[in-house]
C-alpha atoms as a PDB file:
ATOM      1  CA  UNK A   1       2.519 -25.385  -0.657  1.00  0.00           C
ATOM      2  CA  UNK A   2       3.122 -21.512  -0.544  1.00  0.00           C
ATOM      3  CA  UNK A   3      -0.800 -21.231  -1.089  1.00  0.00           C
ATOM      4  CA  UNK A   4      -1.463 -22.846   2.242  1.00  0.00           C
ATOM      5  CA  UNK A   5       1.723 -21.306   4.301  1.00  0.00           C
ATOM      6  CA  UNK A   6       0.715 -17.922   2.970  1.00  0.00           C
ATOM      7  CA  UNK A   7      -3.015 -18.659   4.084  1.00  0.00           C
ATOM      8  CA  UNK A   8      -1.857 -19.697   7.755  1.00  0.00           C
ATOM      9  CA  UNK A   9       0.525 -16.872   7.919  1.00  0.00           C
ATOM     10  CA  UNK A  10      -2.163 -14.103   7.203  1.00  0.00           C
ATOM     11  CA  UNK A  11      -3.758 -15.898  10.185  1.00  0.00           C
ATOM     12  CA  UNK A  12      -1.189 -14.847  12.378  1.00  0.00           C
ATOM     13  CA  UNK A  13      -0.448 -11.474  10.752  1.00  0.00           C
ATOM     14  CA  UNK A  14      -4.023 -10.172  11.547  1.00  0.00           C
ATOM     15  CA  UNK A  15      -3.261 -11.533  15.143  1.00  0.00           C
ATOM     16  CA  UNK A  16      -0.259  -9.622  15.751  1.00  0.00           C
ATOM     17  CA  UNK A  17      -1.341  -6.426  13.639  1.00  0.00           C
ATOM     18  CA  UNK A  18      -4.597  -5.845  16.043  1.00  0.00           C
ATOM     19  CA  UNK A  19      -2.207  -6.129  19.087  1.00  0.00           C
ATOM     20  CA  UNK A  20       0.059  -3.058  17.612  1.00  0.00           C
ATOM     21  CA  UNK A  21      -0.891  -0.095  19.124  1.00  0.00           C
ATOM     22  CA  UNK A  22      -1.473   2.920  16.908  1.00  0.00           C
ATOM     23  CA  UNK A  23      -0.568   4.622  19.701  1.00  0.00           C
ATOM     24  CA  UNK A  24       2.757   3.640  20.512  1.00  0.00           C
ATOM     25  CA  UNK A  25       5.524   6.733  19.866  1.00  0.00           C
ATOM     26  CA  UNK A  26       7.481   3.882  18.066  1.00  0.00           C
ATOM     27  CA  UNK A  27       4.857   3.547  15.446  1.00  0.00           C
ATOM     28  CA  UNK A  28       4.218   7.235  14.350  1.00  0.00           C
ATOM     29  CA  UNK A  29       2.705   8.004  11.172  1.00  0.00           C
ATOM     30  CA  UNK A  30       4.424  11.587  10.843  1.00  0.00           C
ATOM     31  CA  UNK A  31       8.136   9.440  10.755  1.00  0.00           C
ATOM     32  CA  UNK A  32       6.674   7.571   8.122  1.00  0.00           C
ATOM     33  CA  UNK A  33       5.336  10.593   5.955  1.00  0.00           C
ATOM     34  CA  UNK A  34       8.865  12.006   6.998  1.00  0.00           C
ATOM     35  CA  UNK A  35      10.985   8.666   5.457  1.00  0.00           C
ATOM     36  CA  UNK A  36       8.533   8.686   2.383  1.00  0.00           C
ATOM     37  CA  UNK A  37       8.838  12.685   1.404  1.00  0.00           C
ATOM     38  CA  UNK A  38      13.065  11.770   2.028  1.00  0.00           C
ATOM     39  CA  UNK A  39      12.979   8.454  -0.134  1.00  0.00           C
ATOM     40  CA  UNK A  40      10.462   9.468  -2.898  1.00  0.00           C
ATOM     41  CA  UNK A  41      10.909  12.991  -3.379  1.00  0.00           C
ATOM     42  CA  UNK A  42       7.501  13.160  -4.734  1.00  0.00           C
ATOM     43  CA  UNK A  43       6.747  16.290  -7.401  1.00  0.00           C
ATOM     44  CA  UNK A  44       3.856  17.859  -8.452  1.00  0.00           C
ATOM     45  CA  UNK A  45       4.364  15.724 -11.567  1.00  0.00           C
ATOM     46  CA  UNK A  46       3.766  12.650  -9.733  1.00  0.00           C
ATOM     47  CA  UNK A  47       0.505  11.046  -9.192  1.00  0.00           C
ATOM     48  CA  UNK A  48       0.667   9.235  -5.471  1.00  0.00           C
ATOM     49  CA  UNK A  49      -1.794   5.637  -5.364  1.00  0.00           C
ATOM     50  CA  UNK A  50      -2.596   5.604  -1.976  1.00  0.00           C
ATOM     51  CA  UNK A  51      -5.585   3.326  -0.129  1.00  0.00           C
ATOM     52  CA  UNK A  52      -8.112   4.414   2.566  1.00  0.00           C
ATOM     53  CA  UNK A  53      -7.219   2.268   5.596  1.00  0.00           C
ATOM     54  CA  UNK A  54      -9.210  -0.419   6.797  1.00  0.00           C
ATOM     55  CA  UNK A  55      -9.388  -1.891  10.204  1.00  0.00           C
ATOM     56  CA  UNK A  56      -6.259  -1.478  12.259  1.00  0.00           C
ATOM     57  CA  UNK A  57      -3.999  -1.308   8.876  1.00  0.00           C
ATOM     58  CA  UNK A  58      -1.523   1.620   8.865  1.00  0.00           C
ATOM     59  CA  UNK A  59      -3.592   4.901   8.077  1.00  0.00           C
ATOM     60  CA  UNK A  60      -2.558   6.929   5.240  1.00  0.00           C
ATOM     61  CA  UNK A  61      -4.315  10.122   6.363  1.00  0.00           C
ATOM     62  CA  UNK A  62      -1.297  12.019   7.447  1.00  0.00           C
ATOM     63  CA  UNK A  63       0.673  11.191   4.248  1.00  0.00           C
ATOM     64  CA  UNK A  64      -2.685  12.096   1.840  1.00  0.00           C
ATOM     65  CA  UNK A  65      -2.809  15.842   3.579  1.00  0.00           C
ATOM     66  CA  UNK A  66       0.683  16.435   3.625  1.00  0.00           C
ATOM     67  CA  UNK A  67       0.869  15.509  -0.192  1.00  0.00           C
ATOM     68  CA  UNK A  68      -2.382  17.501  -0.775  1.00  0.00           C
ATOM     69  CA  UNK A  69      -1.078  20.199   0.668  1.00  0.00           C
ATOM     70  CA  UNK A  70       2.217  20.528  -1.498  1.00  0.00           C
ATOM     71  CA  UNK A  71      -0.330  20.470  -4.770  1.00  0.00           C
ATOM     72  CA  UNK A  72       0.571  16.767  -5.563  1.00  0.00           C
ATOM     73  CA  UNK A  73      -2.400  14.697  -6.871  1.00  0.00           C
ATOM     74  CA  UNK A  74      -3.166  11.223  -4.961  1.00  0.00           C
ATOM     75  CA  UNK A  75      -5.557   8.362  -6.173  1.00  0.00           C
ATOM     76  CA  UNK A  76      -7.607   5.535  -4.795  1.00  0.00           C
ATOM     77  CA  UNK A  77      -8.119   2.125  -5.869  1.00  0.00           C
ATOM     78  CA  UNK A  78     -11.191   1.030  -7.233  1.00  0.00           C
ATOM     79  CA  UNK A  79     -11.713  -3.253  -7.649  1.00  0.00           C
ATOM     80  CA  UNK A  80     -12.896  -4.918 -10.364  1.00  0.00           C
ATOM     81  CA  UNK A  81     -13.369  -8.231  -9.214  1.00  0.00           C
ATOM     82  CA  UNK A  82     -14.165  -9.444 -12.883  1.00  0.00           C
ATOM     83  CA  UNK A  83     -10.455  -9.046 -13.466  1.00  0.00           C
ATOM     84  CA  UNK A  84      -8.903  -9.427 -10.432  1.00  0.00           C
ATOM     85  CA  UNK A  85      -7.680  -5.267 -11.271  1.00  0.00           C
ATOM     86  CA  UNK A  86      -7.437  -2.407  -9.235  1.00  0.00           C
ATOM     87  CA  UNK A  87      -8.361   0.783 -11.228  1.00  0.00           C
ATOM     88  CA  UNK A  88      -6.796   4.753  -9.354  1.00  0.00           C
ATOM     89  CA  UNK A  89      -9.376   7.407  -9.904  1.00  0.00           C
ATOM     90  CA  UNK A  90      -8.436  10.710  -8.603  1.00  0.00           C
ATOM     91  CA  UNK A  91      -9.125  11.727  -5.560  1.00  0.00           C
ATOM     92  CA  UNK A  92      -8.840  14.721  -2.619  1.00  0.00           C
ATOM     93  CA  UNK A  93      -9.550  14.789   0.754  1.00  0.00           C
ATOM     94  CA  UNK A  94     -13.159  15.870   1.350  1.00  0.00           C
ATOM     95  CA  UNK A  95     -15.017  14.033  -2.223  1.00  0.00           C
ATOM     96  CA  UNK A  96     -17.134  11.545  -2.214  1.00  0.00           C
ATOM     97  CA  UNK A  97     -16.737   7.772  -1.569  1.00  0.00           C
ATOM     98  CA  UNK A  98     -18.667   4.845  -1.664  1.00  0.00           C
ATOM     99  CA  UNK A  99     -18.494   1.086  -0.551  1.00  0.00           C
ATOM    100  CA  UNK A 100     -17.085  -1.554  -2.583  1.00  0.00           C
ATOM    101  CA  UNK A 101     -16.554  -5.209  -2.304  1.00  0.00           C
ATOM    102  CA  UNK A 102     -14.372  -5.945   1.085  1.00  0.00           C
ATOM    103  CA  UNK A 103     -15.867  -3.271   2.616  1.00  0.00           C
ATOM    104  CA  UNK A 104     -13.296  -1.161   0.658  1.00  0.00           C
ATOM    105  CA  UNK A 105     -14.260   2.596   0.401  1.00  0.00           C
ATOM    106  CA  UNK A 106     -13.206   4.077  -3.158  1.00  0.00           C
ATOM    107  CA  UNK A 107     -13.868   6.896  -5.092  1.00  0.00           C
ATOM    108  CA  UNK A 108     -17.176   6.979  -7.333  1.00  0.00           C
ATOM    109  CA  UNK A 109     -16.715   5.407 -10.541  1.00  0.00           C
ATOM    110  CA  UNK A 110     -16.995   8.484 -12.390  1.00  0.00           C
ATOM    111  CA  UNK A 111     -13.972   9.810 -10.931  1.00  0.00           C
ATOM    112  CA  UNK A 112     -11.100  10.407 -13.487  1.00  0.00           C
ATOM    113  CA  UNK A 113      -8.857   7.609 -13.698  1.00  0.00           C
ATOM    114  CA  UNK A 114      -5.429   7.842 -13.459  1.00  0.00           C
ATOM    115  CA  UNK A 115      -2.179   5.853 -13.475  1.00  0.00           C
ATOM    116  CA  UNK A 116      -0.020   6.677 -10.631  1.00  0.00           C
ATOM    117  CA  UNK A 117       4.027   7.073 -10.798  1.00  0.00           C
ATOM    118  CA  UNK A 118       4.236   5.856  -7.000  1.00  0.00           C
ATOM    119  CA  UNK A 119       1.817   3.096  -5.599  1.00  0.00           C
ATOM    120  CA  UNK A 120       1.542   2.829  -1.582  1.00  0.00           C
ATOM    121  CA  UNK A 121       0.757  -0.775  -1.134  1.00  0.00           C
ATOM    122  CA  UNK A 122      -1.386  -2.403   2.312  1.00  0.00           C
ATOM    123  CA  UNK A 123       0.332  -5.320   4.035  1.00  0.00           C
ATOM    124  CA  UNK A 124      -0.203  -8.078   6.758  1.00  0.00           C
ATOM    125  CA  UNK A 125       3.696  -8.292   6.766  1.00  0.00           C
ATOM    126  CA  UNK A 126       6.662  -7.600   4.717  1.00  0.00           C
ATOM    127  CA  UNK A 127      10.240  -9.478   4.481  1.00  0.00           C
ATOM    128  CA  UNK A 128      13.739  -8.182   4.139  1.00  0.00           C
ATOM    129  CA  UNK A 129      13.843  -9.139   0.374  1.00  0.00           C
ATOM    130  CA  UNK A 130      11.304  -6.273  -0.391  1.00  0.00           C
ATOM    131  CA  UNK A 131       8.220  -9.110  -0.627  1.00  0.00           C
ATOM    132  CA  UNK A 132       4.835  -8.281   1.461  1.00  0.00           C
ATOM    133  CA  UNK A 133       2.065 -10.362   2.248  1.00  0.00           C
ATOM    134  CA  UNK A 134      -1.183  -9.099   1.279  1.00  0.00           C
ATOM    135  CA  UNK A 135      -5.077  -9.899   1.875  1.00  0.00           C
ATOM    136  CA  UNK A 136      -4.564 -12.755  -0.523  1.00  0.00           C
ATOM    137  CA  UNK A 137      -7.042 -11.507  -3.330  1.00  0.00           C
ATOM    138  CA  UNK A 138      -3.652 -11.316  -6.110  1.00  0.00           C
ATOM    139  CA  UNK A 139      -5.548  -7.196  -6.894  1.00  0.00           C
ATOM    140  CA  UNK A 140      -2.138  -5.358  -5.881  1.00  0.00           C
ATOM    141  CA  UNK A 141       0.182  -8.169  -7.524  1.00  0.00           C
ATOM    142  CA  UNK A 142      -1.776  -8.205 -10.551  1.00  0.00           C
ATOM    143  CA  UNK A 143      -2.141  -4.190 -10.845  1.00  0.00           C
ATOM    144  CA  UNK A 144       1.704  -4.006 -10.041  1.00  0.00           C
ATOM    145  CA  UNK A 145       2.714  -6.130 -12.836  1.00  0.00           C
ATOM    146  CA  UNK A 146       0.681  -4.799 -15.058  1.00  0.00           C
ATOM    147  CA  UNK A 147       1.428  -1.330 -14.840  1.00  0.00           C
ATOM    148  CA  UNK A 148       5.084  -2.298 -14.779  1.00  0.00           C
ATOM    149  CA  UNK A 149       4.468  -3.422 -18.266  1.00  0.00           C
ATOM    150  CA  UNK A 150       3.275  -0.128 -19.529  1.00  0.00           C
ATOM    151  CA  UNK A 151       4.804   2.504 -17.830  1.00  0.00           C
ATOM    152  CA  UNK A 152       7.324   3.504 -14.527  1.00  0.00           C
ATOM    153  CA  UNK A 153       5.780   3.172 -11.422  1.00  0.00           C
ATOM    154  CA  UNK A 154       7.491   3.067  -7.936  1.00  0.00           C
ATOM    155  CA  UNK A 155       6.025   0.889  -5.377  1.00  0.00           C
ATOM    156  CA  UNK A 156       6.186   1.443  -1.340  1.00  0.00           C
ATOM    157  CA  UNK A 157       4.637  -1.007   0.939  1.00  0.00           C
ATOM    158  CA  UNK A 158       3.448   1.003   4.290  1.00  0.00           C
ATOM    159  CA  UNK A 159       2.973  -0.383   7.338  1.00  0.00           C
ATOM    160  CA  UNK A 160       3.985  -0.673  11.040  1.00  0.00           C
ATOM    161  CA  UNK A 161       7.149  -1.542  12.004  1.00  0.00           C
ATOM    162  CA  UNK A 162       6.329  -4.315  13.981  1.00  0.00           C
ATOM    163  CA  UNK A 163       4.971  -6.054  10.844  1.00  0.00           C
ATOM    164  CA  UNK A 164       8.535  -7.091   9.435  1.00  0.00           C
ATOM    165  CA  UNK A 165       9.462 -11.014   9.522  1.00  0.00           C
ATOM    166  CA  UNK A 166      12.815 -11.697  10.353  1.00  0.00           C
ATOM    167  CA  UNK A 167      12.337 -14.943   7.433  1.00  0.00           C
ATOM    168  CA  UNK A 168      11.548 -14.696   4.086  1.00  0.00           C
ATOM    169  CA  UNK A 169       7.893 -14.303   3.143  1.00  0.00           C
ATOM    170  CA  UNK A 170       6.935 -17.842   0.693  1.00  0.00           C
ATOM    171  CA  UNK A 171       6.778 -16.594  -2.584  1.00  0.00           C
ATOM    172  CA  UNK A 172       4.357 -17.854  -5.535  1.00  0.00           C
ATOM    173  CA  UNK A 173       5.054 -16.678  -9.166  1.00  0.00           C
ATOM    174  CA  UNK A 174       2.583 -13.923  -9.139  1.00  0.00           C
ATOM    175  CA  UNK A 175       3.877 -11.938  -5.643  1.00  0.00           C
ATOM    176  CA  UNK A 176       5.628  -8.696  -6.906  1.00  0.00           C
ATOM    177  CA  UNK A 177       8.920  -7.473  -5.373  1.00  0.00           C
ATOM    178  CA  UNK A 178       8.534  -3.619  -3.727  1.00  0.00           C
ATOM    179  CA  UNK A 179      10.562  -0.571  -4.252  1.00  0.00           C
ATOM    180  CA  UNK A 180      10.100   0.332  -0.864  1.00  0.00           C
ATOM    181  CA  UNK A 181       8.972  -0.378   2.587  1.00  0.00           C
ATOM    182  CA  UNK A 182       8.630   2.313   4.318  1.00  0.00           C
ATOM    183  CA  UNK A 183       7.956   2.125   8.460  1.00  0.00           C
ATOM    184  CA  UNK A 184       7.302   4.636  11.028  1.00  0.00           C
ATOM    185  CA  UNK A 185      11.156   3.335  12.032  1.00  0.00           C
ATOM    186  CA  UNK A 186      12.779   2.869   8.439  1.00  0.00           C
ATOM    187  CA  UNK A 187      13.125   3.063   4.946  1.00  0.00           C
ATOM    188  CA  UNK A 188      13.671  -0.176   3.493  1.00  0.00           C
ATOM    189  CA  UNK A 189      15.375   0.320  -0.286  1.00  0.00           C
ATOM    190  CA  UNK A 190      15.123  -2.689  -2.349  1.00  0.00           C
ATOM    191  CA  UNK A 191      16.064  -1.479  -5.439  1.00  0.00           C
ATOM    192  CA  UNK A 192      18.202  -3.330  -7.323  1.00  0.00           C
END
């Protein structure tokens, strides 16, 4: 039942992300990078998983330069469909990239790979509980709870903040909890 709920919500989540204009003073990236820098208090010792943008998500541009440019390293996924996996391989502003499945640009497979203390996570939408709906493809849930396993990571989901529910997201076994939201508006702390 949550399979086909989540499936007719992404429906509508497209819909009301391509009427959110990137534009609008309400949704400015710069607040975002702001609330992240103040939540995360990334280091130089930190390794930040970002994602190039797609579409009309929320763009990660301004937060990749302003982390580049206080010397702390930053990653992109690469998918490995075989596995349902995302792998990070290092990555700066300016090197190469190169179509992969889902029209997904990622860093050439013989970048280094990495595994990230702090993973920024795409969304459709996102609940109050700290739960996000994704693209439906399981990669991020997967990746999360597998690196979870092995090692501390921090998650963030990043978005608009027009892309909160005011209901709680259906859930299926696999969907990981965030860290974070963070919004152009808000931080959203759901740390236990």
């Amino acid at each position: 039942m949550a399979f086909e709920e989540k499936q007719q919500l992404r429906i509508e989540a497209k819909k009301h992300r391509a009427q959110i204009s990137p534009f609008d003073p309400t949704e400015d990236p710069e607040k975002a990078v702001d609330y992240f820098i103040e939540a995360l208090t990334p280091t130089n010792h930190d390794i930040i998983a970002l994602y190039m943008p797609k579409g009309d998500e929320f763009s990660t541009a301004i937060l990749c330069e302003r982390l580049q440019n206080q010397s702390i390293a930053t990653a992109l996924p690469r998918i490995h469909k075989d596995s349902r996996m995302l792998t990070f391989h290092d990555w700066n502003d300016g090197e190469p990239l190169e179509t992969q499945s889902y029209d997904i640009m990622a860093p050439l497979p013989s970048a280094k790979i990495v595994t990230p203390t702090i993973m920024v996570v795409p969304l459709l939408a996102f609940d109050r509980k700290g739960y996000r709906l994704g693209f439906g493809g399981g990669y991020y849930d997967a990746t999360i709870q597998q690196v979870r396993e092995n090692s501390a990571i921090q998650t963030v989901g990043w978005g608009f903040a027009k892309q909160a529910v005011i209901f709680n997201l259906p859930r299926e076994d696999h969907d990981q909890r965030l860290d974070f939201v963070i919004t152009p508006q808000q931080i959203y702390d759901h740390r236990d």
